[in-house]
C-alpha atoms as a PDB file:
ATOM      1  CA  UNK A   1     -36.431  43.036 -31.671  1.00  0.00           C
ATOM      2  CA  UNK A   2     -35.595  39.672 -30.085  1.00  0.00           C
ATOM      3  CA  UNK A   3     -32.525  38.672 -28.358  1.00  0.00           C
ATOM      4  CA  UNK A   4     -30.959  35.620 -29.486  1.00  0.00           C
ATOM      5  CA  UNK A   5     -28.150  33.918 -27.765  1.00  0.00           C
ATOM      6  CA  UNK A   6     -25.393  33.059 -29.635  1.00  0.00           C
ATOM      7  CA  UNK A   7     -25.146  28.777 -30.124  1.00  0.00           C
ATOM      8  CA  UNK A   8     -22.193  27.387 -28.220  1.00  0.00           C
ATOM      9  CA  UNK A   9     -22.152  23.953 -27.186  1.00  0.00           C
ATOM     10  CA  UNK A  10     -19.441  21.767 -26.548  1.00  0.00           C
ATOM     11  CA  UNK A  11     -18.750  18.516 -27.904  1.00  0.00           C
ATOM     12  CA  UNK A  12     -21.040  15.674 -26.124  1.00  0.00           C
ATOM     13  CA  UNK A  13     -17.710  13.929 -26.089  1.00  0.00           C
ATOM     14  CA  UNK A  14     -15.664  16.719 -24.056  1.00  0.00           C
ATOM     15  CA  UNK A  15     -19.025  17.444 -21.757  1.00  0.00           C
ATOM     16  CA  UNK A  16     -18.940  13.331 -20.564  1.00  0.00           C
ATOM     17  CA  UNK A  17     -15.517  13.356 -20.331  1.00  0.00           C
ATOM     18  CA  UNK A  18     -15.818  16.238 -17.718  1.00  0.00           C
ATOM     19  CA  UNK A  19     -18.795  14.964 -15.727  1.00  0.00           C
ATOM     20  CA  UNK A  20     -17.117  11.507 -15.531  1.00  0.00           C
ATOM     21  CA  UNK A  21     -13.502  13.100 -14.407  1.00  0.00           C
ATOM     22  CA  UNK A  22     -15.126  15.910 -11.611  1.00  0.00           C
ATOM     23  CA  UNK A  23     -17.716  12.534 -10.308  1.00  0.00           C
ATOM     24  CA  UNK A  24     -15.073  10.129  -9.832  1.00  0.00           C
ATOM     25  CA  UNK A  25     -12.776  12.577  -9.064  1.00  0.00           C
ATOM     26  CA  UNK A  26     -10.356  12.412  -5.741  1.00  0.00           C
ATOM     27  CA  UNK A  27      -6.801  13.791  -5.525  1.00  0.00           C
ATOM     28  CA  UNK A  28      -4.350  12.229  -3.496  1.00  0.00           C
ATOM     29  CA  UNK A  29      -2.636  14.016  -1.021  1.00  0.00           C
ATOM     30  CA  UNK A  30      -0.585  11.007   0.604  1.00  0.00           C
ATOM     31  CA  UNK A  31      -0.322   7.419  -0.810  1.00  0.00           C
ATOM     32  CA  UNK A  32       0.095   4.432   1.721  1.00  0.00           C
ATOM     33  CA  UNK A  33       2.476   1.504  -0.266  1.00  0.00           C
ATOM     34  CA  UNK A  34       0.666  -1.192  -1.608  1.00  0.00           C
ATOM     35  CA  UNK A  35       4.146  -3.824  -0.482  1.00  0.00           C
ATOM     36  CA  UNK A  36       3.597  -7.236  -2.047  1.00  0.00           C
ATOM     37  CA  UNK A  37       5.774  -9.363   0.197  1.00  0.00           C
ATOM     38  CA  UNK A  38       8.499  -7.312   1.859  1.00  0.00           C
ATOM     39  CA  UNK A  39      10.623  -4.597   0.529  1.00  0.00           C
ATOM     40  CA  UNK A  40      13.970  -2.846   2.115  1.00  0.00           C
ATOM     41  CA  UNK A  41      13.637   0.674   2.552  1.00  0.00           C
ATOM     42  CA  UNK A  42      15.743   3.338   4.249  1.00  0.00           C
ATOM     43  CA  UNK A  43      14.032   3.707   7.463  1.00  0.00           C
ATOM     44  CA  UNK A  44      13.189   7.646   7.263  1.00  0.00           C
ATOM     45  CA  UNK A  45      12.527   7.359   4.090  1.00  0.00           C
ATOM     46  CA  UNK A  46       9.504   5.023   4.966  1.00  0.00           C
ATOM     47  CA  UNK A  47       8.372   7.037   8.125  1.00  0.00           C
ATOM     48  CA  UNK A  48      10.312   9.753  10.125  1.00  0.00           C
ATOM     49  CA  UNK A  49      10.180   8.032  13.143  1.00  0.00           C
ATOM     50  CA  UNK A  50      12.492   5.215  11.949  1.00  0.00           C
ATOM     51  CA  UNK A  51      16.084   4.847  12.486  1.00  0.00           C
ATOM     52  CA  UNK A  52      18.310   5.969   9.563  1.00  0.00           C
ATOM     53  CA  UNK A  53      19.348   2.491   9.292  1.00  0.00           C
ATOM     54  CA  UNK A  54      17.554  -0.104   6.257  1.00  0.00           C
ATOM     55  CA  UNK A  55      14.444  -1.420   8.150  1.00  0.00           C
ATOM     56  CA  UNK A  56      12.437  -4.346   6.239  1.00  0.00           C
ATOM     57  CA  UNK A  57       9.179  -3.515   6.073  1.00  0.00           C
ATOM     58  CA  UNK A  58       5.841  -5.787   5.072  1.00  0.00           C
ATOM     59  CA  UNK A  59       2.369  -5.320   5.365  1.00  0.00           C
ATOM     60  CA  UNK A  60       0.913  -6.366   8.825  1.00  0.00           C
ATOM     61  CA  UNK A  61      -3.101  -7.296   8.243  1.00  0.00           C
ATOM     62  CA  UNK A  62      -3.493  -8.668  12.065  1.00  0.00           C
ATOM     63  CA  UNK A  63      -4.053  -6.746  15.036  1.00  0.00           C
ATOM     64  CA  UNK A  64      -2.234  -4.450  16.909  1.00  0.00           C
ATOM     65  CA  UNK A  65       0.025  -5.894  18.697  1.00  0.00           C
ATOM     66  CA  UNK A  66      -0.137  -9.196  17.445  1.00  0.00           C
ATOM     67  CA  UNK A  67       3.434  -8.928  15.944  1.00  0.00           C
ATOM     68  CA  UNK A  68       5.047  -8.209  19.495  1.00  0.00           C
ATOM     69  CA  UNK A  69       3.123 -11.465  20.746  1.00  0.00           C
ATOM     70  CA  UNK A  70       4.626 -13.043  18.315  1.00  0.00           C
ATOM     71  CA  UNK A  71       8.322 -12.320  18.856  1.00  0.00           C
ATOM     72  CA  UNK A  72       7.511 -13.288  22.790  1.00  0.00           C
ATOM     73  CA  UNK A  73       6.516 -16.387  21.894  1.00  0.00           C
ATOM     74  CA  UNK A  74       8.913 -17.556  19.254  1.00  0.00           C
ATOM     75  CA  UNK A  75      11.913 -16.404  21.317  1.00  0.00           C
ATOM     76  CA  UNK A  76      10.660 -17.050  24.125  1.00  0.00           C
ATOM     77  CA  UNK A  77      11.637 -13.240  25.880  1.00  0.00           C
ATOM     78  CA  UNK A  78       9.408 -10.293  27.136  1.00  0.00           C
ATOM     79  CA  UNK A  79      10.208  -7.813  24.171  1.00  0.00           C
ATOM     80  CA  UNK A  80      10.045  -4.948  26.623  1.00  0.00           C
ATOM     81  CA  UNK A  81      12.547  -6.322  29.080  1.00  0.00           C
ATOM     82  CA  UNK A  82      15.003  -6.648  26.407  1.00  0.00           C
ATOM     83  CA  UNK A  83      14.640  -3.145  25.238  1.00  0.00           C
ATOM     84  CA  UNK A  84      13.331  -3.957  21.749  1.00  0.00           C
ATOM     85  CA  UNK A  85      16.929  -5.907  20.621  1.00  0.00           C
ATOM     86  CA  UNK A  86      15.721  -9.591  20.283  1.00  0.00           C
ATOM     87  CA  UNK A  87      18.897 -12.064  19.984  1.00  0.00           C
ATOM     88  CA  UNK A  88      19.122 -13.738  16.901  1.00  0.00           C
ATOM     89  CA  UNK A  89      21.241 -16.289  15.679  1.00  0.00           C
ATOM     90  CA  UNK A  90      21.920 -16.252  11.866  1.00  0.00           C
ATOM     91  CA  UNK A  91      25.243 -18.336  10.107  1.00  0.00           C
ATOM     92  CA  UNK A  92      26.154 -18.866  13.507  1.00  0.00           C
ATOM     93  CA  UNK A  93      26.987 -15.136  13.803  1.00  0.00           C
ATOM     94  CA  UNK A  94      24.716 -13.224  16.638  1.00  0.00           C
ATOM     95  CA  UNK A  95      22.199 -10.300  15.002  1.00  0.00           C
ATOM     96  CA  UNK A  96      20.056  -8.264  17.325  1.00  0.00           C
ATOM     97  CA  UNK A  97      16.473  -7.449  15.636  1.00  0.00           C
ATOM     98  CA  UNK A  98      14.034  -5.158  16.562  1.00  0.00           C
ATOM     99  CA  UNK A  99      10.664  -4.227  15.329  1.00  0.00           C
ATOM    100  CA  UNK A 100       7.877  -0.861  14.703  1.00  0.00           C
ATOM    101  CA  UNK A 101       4.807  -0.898  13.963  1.00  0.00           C
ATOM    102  CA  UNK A 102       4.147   1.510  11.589  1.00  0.00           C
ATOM    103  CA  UNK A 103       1.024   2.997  10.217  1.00  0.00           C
ATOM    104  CA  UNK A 104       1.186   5.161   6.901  1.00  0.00           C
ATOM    105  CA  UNK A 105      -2.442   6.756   5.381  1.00  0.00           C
ATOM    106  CA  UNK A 106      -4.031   7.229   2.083  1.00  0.00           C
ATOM    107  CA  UNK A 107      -4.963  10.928   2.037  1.00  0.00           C
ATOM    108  CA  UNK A 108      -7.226  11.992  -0.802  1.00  0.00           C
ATOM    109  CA  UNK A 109      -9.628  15.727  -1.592  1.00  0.00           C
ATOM    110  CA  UNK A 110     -12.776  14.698  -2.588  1.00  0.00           C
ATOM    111  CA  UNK A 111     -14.366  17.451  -5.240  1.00  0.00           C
ATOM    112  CA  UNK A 112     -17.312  16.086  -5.272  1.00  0.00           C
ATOM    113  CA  UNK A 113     -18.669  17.155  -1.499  1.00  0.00           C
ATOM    114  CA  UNK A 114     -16.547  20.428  -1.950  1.00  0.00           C
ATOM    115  CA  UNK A 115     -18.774  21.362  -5.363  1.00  0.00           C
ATOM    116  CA  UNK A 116     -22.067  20.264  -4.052  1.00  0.00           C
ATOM    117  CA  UNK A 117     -20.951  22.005  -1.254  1.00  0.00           C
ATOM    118  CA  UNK A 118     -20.378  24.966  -2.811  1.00  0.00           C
ATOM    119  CA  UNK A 119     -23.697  24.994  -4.995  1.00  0.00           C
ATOM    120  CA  UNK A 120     -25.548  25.139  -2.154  1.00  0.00           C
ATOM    121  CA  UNK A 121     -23.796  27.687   0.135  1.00  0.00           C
ATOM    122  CA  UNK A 122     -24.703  29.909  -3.068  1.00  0.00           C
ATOM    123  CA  UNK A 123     -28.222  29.381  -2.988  1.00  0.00           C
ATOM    124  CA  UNK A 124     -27.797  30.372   0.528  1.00  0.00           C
ATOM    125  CA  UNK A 125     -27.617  26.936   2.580  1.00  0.00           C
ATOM    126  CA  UNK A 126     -25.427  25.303   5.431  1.00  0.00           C
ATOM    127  CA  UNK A 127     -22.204  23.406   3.910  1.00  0.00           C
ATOM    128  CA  UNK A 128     -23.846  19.477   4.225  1.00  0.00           C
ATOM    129  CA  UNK A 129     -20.526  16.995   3.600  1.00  0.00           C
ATOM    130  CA  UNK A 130     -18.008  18.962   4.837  1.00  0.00           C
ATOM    131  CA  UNK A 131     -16.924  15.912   6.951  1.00  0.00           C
ATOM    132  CA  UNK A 132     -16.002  14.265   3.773  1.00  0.00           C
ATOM    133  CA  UNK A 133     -13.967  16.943   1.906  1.00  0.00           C
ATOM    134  CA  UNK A 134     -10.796  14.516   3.017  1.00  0.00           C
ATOM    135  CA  UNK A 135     -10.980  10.824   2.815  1.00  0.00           C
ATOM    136  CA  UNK A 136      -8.029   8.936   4.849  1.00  0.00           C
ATOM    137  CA  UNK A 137      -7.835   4.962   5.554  1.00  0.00           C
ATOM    138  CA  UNK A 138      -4.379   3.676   7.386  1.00  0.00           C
ATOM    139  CA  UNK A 139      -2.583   0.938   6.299  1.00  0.00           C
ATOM    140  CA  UNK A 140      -0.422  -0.921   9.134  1.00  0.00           C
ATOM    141  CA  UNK A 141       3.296  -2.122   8.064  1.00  0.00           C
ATOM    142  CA  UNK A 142       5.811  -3.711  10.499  1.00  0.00           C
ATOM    143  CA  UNK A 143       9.253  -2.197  10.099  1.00  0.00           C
ATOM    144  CA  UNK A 144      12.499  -5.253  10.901  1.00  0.00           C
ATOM    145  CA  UNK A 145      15.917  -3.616  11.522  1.00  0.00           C
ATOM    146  CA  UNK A 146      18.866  -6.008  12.047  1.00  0.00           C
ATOM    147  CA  UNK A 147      21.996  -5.186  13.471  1.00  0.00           C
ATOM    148  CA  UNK A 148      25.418  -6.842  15.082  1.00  0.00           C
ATOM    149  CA  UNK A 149      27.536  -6.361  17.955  1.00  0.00           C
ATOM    150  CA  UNK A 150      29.201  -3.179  16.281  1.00  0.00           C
ATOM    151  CA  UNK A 151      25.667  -1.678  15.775  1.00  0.00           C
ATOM    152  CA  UNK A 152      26.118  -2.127  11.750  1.00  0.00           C
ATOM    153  CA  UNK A 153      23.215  -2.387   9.787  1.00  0.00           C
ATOM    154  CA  UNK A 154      22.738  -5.888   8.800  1.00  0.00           C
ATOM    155  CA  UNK A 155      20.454  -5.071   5.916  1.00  0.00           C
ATOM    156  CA  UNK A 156      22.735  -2.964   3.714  1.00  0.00           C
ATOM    157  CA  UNK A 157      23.256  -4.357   0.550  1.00  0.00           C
ATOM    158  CA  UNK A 158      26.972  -4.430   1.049  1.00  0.00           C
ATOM    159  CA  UNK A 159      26.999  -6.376   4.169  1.00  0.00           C
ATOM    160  CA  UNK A 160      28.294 -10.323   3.777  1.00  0.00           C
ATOM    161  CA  UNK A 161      24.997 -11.303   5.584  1.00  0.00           C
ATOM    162  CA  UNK A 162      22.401  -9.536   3.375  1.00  0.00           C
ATOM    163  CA  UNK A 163      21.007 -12.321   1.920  1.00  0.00           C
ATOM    164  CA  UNK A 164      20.995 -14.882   4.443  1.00  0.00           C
ATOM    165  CA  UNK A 165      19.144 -12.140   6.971  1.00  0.00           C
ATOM    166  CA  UNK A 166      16.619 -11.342   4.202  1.00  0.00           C
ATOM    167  CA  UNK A 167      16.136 -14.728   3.962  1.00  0.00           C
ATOM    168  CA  UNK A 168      15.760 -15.174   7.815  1.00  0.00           C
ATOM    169  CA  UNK A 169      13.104 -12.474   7.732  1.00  0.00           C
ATOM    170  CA  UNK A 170      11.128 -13.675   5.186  1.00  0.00           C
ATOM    171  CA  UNK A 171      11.014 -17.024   7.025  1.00  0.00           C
ATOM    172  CA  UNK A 172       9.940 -15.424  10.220  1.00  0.00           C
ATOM    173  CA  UNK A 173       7.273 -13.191   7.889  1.00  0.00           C
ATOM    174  CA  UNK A 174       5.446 -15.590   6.341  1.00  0.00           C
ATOM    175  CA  UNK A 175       5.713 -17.501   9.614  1.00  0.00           C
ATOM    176  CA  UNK A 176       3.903 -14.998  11.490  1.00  0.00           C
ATOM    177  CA  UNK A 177       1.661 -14.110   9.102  1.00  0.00           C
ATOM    178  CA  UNK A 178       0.479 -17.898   8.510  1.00  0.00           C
ATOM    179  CA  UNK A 179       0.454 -18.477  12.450  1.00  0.00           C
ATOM    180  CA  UNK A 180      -3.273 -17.614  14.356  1.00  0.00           C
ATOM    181  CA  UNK A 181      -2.031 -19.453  17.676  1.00  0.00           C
ATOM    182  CA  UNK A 182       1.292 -18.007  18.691  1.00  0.00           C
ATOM    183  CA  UNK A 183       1.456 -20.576  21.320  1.00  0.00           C
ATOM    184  CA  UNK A 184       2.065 -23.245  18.690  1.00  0.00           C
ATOM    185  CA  UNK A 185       5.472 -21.363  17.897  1.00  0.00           C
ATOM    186  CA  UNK A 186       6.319 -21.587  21.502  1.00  0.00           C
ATOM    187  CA  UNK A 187       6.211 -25.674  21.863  1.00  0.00           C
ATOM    188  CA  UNK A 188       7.617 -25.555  18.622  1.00  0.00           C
ATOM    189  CA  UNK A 189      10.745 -23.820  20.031  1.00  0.00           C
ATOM    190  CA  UNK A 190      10.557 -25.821  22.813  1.00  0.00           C
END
C-alpha cells in the first residue's frame, strides 16, 4: 500500500502576500522625525538631554558644527565664551537663545538576514549577515530655546512674544540654511 499525502495548499494569493511581507520586511524599533520646516516640541520630549523648556527644532542637513559657525558669525560672539546664551534683540525686548545639536536614529530588525540566517545555522553553517540584523541611519536636528531675563521660556504658547520669536527663528533658519559662506552674514552685520 502507498502512502499518499493529504493535498493542502494555500491560496497563491495568501502564499505572495507572505513572501512579499517577510522580503520587504523591517520593523522599526525607533523612528527619527521627518520635520518639514520647524516644529516646537517640549525639549525632553524630543531628546532627554534637552532642557524641559519648548526648544524649536528643524532639520540640520550641513555639517557638524556648521550651525555654531553660524551664530559666531551673525552675532558676531565666540558661542563658547558666552556660555551658549547668545543676546538677542526681538520687539525691542532682550531674549537670550541658545542652541543643541541633536542627533535622533532610525532603528529597524531586519527579518530577512535573521531567517537566512537561521536556515543556514540549521544545515549546520556559520551565521553570514549577522552585522545586518539592525539597520540604523541618524538624522541631525538643531534644537533653539529662547528665554528672557527671568529665565521664562519664550516659546510657550502663552507667552506675548510667541509669535514674533517663532518668526525670528524661522528668519534666522532659513537664513542659515540658504547661507554656504558664513562670512557673508558677518559684513552683512557689519
Amino acid at each position: 500500500m502507498k502512502f499518499q499525502r493529504p493535498s493542502f495548499s494555500f491560496p497563491k494569493s495568501i502564499v505572495l502576500a507572505f513572501l512579499a511581507l517577510f522580503t520587504f520586511s523591517c520593523i522599526p524599533l525607533q523612528i527619527a522625525p521627518n520635520i518639514d520646516g520647524a516644529k516646537i516640541y517640549k525639549g525632553k520630549k524630543f531628546k532627554k538631554q534637552l532642557p524641559k523648556q519648548h526648544v524649536y527644532v528643524f532639520e540640520d542637513p550641513k555639517d557638524t558644527n556648521e550651525f555654531y559657525t553660524y551664530i559666531n558669525a551673525k552675532f558676531d560672539i565666540d558661542y563658547d565664551i558666552g556660555g551658549g546664551n547668545v543676546p538677542i534683540t526681538i520687539n525691542n525686548k532682550k531674549h537670550y537663545l541658545t542652541f543643541y545639536e541633536v542627533e535622533r536614529n532610525t532603528k529597524t530588525v531586519n527579518l530577512v538576514p535573521i531567517a537566512v540566517d537561521l536556515a543556514n545555522e540549521s544545515k549546520g553553517n556559520e551565521p553570514v549577515f549577522e552585522a545586518i540584523y539592525t539597520s540604523r541611519s541618524g538624522s541631525w536636528y538643531i534644537a533653539l530655546t529662547v528665554t528672557d531675563d527671568a529665565f521664562n521660556d519664550n516659546l510657550k504658547e502663552t507667552d506675548p512674544s510667541h509669535k514674533s520669536i517663532l518668526r525670528y527663528l524661522d528668519n534666522l533658519r532659513l537664513e542659515y540654511l540658504s547661507t554656504a559662506n558664513y562670512m557673508e552674514i558677518y559684513f552683512k552685520n557689519h
